[in-house]
PDB file of N, CA and C in Angstrom:
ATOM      1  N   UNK A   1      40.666  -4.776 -47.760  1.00  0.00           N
ATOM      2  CA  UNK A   1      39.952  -5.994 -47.444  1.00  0.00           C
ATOM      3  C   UNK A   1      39.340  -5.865 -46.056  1.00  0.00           C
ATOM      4  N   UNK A   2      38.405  -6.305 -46.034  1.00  0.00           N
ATOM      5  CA  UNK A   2      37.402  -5.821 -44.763  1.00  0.00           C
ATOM      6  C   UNK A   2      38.266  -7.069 -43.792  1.00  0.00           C
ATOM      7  N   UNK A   3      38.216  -6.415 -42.743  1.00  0.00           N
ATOM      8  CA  UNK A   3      38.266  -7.615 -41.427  1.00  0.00           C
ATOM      9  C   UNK A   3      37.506  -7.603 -40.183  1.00  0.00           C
ATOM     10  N   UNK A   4      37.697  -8.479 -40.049  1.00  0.00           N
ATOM     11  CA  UNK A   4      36.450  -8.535 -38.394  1.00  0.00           C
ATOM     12  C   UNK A   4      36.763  -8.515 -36.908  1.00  0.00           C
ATOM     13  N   UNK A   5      36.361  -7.550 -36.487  1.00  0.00           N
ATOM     14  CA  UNK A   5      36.783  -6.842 -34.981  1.00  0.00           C
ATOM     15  C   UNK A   5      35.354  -7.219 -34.432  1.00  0.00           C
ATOM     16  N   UNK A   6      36.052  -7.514 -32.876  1.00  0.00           N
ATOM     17  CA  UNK A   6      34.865  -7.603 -31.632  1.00  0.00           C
ATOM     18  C   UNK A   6      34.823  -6.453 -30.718  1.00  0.00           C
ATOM     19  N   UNK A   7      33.790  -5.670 -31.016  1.00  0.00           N
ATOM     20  CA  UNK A   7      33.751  -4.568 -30.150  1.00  0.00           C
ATOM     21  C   UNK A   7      32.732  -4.587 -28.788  1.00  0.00           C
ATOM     22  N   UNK A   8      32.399  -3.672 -28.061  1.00  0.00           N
ATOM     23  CA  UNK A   8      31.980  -3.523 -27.367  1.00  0.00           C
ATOM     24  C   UNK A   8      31.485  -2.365 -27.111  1.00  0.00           C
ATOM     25  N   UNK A   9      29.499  -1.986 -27.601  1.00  0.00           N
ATOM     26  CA  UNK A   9      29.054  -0.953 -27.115  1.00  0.00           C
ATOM     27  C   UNK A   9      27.960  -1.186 -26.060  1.00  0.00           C
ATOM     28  N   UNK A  10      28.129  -0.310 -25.235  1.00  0.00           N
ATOM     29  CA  UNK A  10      26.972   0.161 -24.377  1.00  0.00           C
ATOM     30  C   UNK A  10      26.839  -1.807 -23.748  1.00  0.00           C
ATOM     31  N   UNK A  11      27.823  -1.854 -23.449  1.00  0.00           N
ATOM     32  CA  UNK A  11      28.381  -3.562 -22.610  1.00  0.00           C
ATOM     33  C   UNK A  11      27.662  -4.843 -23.516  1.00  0.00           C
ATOM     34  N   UNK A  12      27.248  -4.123 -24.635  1.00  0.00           N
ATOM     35  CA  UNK A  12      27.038  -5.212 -25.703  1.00  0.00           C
ATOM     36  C   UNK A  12      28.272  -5.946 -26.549  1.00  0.00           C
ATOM     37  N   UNK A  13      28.545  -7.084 -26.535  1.00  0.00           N
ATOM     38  CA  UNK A  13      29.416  -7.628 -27.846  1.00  0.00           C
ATOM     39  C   UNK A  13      29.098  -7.379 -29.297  1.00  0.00           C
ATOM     40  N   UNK A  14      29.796  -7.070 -30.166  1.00  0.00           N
ATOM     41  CA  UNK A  14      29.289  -6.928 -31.488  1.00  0.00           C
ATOM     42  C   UNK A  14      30.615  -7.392 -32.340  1.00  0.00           C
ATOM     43  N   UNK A  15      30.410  -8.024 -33.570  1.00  0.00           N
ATOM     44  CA  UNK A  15      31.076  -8.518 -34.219  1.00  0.00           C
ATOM     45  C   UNK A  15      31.223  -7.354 -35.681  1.00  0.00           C
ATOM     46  N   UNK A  16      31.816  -6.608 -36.045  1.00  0.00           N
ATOM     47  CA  UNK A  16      31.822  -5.602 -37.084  1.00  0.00           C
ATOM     48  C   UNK A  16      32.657  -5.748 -37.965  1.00  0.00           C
ATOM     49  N   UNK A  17      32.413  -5.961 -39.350  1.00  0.00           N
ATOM     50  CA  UNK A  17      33.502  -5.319 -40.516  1.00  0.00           C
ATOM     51  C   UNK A  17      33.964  -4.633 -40.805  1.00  0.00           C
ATOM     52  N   UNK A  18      35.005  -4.047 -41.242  1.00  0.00           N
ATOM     53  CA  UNK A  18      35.499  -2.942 -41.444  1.00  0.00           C
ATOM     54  C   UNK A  18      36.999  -2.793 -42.417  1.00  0.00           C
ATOM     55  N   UNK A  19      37.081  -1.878 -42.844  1.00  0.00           N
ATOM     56  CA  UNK A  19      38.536  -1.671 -44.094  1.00  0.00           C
ATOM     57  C   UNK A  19      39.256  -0.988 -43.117  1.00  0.00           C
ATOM     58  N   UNK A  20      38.988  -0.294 -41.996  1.00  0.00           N
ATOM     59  CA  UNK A  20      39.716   0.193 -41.235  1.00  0.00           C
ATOM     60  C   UNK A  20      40.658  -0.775 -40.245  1.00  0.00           C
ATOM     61  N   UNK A  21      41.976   0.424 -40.002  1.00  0.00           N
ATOM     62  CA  UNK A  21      42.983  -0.359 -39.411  1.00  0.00           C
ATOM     63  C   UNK A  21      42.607  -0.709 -37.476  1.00  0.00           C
ATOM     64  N   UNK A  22      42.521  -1.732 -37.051  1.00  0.00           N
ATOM     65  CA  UNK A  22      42.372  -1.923 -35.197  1.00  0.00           C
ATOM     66  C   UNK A  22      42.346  -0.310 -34.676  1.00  0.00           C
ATOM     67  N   UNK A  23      43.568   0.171 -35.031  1.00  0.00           N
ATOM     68  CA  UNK A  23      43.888   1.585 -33.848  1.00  0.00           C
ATOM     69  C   UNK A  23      42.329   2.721 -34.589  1.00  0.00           C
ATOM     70  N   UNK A  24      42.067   2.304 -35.678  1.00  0.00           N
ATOM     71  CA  UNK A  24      40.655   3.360 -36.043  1.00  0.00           C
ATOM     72  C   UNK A  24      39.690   2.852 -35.531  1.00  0.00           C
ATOM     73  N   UNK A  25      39.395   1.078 -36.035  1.00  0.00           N
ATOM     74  CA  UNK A  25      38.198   1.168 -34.967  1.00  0.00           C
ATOM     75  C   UNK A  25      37.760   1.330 -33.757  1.00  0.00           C
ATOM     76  N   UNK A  26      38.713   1.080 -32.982  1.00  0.00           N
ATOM     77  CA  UNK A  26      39.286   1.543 -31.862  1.00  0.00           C
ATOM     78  C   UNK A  26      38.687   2.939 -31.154  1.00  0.00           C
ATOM     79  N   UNK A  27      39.309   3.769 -31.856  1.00  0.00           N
ATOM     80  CA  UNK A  27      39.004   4.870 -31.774  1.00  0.00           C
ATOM     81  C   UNK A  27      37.898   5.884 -32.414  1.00  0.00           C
ATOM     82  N   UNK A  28      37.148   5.086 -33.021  1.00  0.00           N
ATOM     83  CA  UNK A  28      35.577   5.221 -33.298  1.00  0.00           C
ATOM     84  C   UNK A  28      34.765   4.316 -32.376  1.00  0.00           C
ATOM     85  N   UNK A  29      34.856   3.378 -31.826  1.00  0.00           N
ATOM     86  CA  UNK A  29      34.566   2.657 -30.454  1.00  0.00           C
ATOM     87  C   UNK A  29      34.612   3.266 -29.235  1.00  0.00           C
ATOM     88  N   UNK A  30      35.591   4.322 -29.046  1.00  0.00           N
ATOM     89  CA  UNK A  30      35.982   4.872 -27.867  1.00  0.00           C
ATOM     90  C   UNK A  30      34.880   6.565 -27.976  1.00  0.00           C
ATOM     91  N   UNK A  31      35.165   6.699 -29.203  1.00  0.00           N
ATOM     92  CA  UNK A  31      33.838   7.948 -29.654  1.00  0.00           C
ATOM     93  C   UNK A  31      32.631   7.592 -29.133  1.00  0.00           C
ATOM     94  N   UNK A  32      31.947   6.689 -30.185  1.00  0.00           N
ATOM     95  CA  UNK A  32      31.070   6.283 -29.501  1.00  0.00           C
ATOM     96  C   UNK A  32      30.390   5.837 -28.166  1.00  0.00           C
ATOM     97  N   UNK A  33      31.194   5.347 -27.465  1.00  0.00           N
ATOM     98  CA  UNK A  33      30.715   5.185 -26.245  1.00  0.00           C
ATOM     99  C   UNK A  33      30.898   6.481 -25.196  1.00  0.00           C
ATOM    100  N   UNK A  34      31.733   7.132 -25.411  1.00  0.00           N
ATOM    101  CA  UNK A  34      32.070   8.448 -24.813  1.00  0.00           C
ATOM    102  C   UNK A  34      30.772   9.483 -24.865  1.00  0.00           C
ATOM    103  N   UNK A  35      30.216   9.191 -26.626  1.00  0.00           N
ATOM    104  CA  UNK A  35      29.106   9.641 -26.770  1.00  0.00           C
ATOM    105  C   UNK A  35      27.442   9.229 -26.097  1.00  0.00           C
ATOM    106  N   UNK A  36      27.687   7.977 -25.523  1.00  0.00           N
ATOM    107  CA  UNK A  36      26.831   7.941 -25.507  1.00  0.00           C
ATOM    108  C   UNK A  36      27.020   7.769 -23.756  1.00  0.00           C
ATOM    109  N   UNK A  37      27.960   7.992 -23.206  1.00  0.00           N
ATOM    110  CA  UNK A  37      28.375   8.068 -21.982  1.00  0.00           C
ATOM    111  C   UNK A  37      28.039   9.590 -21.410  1.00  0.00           C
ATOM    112  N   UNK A  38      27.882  10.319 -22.517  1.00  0.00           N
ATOM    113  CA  UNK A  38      27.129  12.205 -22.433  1.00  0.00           C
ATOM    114  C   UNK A  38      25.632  11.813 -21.921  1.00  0.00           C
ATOM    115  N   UNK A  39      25.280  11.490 -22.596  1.00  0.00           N
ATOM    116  CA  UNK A  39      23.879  10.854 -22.921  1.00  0.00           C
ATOM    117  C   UNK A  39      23.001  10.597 -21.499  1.00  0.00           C
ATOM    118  N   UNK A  40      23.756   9.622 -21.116  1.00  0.00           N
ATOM    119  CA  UNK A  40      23.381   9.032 -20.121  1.00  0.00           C
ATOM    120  C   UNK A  40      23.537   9.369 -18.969  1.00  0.00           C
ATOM    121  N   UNK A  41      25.142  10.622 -18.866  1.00  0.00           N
ATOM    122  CA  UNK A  41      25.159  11.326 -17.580  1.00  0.00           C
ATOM    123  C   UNK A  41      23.729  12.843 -17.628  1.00  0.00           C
ATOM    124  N   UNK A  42      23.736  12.519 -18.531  1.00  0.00           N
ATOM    125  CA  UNK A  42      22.064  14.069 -18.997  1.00  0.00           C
ATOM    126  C   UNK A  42      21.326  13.746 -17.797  1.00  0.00           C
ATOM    127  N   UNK A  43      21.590  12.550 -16.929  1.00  0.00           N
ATOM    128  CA  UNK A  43      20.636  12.273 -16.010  1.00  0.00           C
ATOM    129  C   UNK A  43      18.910  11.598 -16.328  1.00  0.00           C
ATOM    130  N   UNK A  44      18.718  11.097 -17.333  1.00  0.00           N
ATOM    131  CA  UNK A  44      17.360  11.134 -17.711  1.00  0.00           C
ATOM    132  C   UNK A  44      17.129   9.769 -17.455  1.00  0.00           C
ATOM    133  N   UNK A  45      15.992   8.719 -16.890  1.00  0.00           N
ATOM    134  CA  UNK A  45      16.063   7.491 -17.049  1.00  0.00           C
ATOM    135  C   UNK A  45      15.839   6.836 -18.161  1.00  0.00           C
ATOM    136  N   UNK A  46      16.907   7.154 -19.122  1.00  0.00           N
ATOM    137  CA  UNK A  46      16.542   6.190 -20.669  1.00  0.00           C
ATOM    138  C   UNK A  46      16.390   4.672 -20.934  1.00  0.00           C
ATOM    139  N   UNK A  47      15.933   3.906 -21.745  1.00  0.00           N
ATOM    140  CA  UNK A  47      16.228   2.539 -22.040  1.00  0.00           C
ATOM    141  C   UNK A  47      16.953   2.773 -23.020  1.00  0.00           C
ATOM    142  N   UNK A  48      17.849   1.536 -23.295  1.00  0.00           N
ATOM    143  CA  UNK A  48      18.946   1.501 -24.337  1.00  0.00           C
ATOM    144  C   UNK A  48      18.558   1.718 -25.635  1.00  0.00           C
ATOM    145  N   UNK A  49      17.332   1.476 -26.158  1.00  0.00           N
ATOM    146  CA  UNK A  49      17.670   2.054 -27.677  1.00  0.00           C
ATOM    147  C   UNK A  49      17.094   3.387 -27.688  1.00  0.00           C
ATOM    148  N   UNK A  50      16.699   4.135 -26.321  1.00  0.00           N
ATOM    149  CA  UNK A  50      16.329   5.998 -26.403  1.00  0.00           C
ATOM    150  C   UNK A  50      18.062   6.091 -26.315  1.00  0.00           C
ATOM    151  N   UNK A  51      18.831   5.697 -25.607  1.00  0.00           N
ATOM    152  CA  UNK A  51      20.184   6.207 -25.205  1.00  0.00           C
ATOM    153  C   UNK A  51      20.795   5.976 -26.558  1.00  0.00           C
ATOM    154  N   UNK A  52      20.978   4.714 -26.950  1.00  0.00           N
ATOM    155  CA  UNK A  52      21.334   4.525 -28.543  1.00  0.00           C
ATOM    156  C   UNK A  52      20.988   5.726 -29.825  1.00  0.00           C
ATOM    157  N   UNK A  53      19.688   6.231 -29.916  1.00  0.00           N
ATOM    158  CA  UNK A  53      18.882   6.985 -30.838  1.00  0.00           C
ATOM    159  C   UNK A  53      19.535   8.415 -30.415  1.00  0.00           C
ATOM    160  N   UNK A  54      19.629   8.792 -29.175  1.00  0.00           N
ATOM    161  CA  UNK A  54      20.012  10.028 -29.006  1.00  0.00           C
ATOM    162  C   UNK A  54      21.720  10.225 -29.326  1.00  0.00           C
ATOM    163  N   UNK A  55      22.442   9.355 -28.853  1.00  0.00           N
ATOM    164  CA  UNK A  55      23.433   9.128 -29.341  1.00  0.00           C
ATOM    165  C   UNK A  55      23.895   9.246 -30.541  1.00  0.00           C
ATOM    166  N   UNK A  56      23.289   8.778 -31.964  1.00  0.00           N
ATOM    167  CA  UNK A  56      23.088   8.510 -32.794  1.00  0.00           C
ATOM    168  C   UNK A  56      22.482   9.919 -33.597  1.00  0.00           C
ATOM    169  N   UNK A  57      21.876  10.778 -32.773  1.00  0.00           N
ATOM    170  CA  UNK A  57      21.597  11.597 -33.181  1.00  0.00           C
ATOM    171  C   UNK A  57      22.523  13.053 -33.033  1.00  0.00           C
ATOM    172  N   UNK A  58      23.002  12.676 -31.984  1.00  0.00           N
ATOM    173  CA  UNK A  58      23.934  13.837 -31.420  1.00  0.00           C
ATOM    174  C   UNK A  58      25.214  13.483 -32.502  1.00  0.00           C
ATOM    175  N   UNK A  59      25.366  12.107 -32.868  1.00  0.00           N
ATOM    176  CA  UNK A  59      26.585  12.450 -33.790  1.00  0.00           C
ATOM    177  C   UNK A  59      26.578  12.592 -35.292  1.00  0.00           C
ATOM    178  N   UNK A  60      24.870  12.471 -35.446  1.00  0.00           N
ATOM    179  CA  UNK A  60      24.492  13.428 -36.919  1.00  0.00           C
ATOM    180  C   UNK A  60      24.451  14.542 -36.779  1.00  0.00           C
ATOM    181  N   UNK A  61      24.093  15.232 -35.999  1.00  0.00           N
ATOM    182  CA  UNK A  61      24.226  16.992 -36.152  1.00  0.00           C
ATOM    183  C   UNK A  61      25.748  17.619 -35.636  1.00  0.00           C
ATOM    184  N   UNK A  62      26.225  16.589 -34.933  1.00  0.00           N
ATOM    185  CA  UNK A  62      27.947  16.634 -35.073  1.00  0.00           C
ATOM    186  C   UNK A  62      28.369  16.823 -36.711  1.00  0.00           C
ATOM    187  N   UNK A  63      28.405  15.771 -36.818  1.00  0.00           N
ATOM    188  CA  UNK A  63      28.750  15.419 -38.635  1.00  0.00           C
ATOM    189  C   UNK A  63      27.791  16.131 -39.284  1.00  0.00           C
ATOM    190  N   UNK A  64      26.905  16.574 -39.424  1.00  0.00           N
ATOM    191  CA  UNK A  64      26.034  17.771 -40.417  1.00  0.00           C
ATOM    192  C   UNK A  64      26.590  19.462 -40.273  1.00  0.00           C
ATOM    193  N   UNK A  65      27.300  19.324 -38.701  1.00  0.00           N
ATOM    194  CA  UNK A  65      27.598  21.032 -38.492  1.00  0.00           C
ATOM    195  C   UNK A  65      29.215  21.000 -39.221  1.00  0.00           C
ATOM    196  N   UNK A  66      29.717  19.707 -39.429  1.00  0.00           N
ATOM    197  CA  UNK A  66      31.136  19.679 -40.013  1.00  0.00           C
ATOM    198  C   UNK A  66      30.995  19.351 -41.767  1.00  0.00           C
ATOM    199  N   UNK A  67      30.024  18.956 -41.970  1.00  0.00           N
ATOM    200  CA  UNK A  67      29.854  19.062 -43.362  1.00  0.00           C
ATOM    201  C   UNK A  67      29.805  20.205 -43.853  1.00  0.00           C
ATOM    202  N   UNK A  68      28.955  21.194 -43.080  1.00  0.00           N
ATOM    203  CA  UNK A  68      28.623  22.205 -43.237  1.00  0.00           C
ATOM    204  C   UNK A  68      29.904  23.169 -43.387  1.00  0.00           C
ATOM    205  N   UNK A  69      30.826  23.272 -42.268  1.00  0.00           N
ATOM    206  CA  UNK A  69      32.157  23.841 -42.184  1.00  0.00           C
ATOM    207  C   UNK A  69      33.048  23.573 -43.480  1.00  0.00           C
ATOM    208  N   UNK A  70      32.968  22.538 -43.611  1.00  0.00           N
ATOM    209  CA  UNK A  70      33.913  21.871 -44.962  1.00  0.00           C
ATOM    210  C   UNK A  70      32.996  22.538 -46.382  1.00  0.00           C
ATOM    211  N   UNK A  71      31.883  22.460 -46.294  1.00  0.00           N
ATOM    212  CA  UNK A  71      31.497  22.844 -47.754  1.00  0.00           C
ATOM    213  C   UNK A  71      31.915  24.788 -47.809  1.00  0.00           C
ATOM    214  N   UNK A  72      31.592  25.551 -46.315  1.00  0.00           N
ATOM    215  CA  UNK A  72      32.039  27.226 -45.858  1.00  0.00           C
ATOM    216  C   UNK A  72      33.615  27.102 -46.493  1.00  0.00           C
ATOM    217  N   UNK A  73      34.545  26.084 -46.243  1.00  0.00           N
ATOM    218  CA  UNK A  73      35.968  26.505 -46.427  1.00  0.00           C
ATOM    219  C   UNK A  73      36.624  25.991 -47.741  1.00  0.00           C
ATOM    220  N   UNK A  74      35.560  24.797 -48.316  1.00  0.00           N
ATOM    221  CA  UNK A  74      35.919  24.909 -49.700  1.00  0.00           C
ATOM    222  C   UNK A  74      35.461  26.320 -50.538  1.00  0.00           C
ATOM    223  N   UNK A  75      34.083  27.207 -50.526  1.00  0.00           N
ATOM    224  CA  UNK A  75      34.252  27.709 -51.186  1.00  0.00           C
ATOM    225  C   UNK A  75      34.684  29.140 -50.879  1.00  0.00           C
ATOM    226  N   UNK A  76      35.449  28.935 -49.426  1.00  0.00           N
ATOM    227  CA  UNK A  76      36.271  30.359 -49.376  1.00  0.00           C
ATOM    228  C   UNK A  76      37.666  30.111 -49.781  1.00  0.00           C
ATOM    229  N   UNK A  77      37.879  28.772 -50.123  1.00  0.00           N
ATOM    230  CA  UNK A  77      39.341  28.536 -50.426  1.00  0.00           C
ATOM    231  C   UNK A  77      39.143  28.641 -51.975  1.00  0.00           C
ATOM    232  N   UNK A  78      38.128  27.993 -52.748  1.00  0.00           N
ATOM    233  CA  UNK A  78      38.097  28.394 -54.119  1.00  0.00           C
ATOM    234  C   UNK A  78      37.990  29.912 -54.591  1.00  0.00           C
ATOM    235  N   UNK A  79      37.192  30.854 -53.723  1.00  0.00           N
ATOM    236  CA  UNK A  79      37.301  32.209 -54.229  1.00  0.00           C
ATOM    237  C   UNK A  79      38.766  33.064 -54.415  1.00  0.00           C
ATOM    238  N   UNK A  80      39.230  32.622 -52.798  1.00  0.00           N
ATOM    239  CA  UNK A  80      40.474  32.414 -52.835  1.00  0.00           C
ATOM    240  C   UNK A  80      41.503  32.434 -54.103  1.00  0.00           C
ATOM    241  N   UNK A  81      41.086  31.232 -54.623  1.00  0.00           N
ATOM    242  CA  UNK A  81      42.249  30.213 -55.498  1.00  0.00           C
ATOM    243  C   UNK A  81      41.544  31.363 -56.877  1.00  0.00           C
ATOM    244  N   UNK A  82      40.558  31.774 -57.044  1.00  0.00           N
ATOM    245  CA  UNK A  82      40.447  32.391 -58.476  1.00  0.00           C
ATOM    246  C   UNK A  82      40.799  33.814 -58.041  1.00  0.00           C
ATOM    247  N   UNK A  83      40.720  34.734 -57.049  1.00  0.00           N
ATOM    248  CA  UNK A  83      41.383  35.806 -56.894  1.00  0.00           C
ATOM    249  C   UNK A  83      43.043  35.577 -57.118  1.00  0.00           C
ATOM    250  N   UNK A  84      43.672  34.590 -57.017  1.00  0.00           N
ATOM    251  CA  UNK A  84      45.078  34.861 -57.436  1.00  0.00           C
ATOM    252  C   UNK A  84      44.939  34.263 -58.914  1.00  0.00           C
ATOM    253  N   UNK A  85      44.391  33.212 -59.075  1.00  0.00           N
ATOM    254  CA  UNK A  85      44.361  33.203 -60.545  1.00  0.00           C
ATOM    255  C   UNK A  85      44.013  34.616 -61.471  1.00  0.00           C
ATOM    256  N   UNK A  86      42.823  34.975 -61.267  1.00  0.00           N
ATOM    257  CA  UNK A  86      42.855  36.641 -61.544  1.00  0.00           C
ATOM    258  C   UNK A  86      43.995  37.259 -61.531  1.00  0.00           C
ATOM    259  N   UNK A  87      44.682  37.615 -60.271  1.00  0.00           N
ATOM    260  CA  UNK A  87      45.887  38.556 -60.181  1.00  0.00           C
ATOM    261  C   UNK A  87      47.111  38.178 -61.019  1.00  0.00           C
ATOM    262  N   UNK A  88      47.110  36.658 -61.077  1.00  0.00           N
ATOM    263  CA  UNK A  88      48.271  36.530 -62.137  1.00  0.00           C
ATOM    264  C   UNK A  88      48.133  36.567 -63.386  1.00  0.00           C
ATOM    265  N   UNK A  89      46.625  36.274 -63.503  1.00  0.00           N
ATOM    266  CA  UNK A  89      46.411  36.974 -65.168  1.00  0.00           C
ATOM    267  C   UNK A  89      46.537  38.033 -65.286  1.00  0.00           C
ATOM    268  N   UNK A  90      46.261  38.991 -64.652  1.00  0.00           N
ATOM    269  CA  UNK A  90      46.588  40.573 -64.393  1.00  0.00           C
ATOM    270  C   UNK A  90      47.714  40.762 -64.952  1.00  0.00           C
ATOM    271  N   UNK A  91      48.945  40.081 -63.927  1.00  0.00           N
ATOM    272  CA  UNK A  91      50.308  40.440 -64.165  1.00  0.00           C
ATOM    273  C   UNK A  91      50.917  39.828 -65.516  1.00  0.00           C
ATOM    274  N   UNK A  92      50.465  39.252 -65.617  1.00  0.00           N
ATOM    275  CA  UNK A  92      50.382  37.951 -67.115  1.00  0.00           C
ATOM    276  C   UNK A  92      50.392  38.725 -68.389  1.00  0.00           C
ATOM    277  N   UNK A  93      49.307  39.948 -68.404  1.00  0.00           N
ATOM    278  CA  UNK A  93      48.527  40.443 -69.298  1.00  0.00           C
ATOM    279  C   UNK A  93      48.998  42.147 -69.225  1.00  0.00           C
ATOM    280  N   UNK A  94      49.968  41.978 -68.609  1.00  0.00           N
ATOM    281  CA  UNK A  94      50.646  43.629 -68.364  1.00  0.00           C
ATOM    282  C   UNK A  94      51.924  44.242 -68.918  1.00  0.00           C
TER     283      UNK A  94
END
């Protein structure tokens, strides 16, 4: 059941839903601003929705280089998983 948390980004109030428990949003709150606390030490004079967008962007190619990792280790874990399936048919069949 969704519930409603008051967060705080970039010294904005925001009112958010969420299925997640306080200590997660929390700690996707604390991401975020950390992230966008990179951002802004880059030194550049941004306005808030360039600092927002870059932000926003830095944690899609975050999350695209880990999608990426996860799809590399599923299918080295499936080759994996049919090389012993193989070998025990081997031994199966001997």
């Amino acid at each position: 059941m969704k519930r409603s948390f008051h967060i705080e980004i970039m010294g904005q109030q925001i009112t958010v839903l969420s299925d997640a428990n306080e200590e997660t949003v929390e700690k996707v709150v604390q991401y975020v601003n950390g992230r966008i606390e990179e951002v802004v030490r880059g030194g550049n004079r941004l306005n808030t929705l360039a600092i927002a967008a870059l932000a926003a962007l830095n944690i899609a190619d975050e999350l695209f280089k880990v999608k990426e990792e996860n799809i590399s280790m599923r299918r080295e874990l499936e080759g994996k998983t049919q090389r012993l399936i193989d070998l025990i048919d081997e031994v199966n069949h001997t």
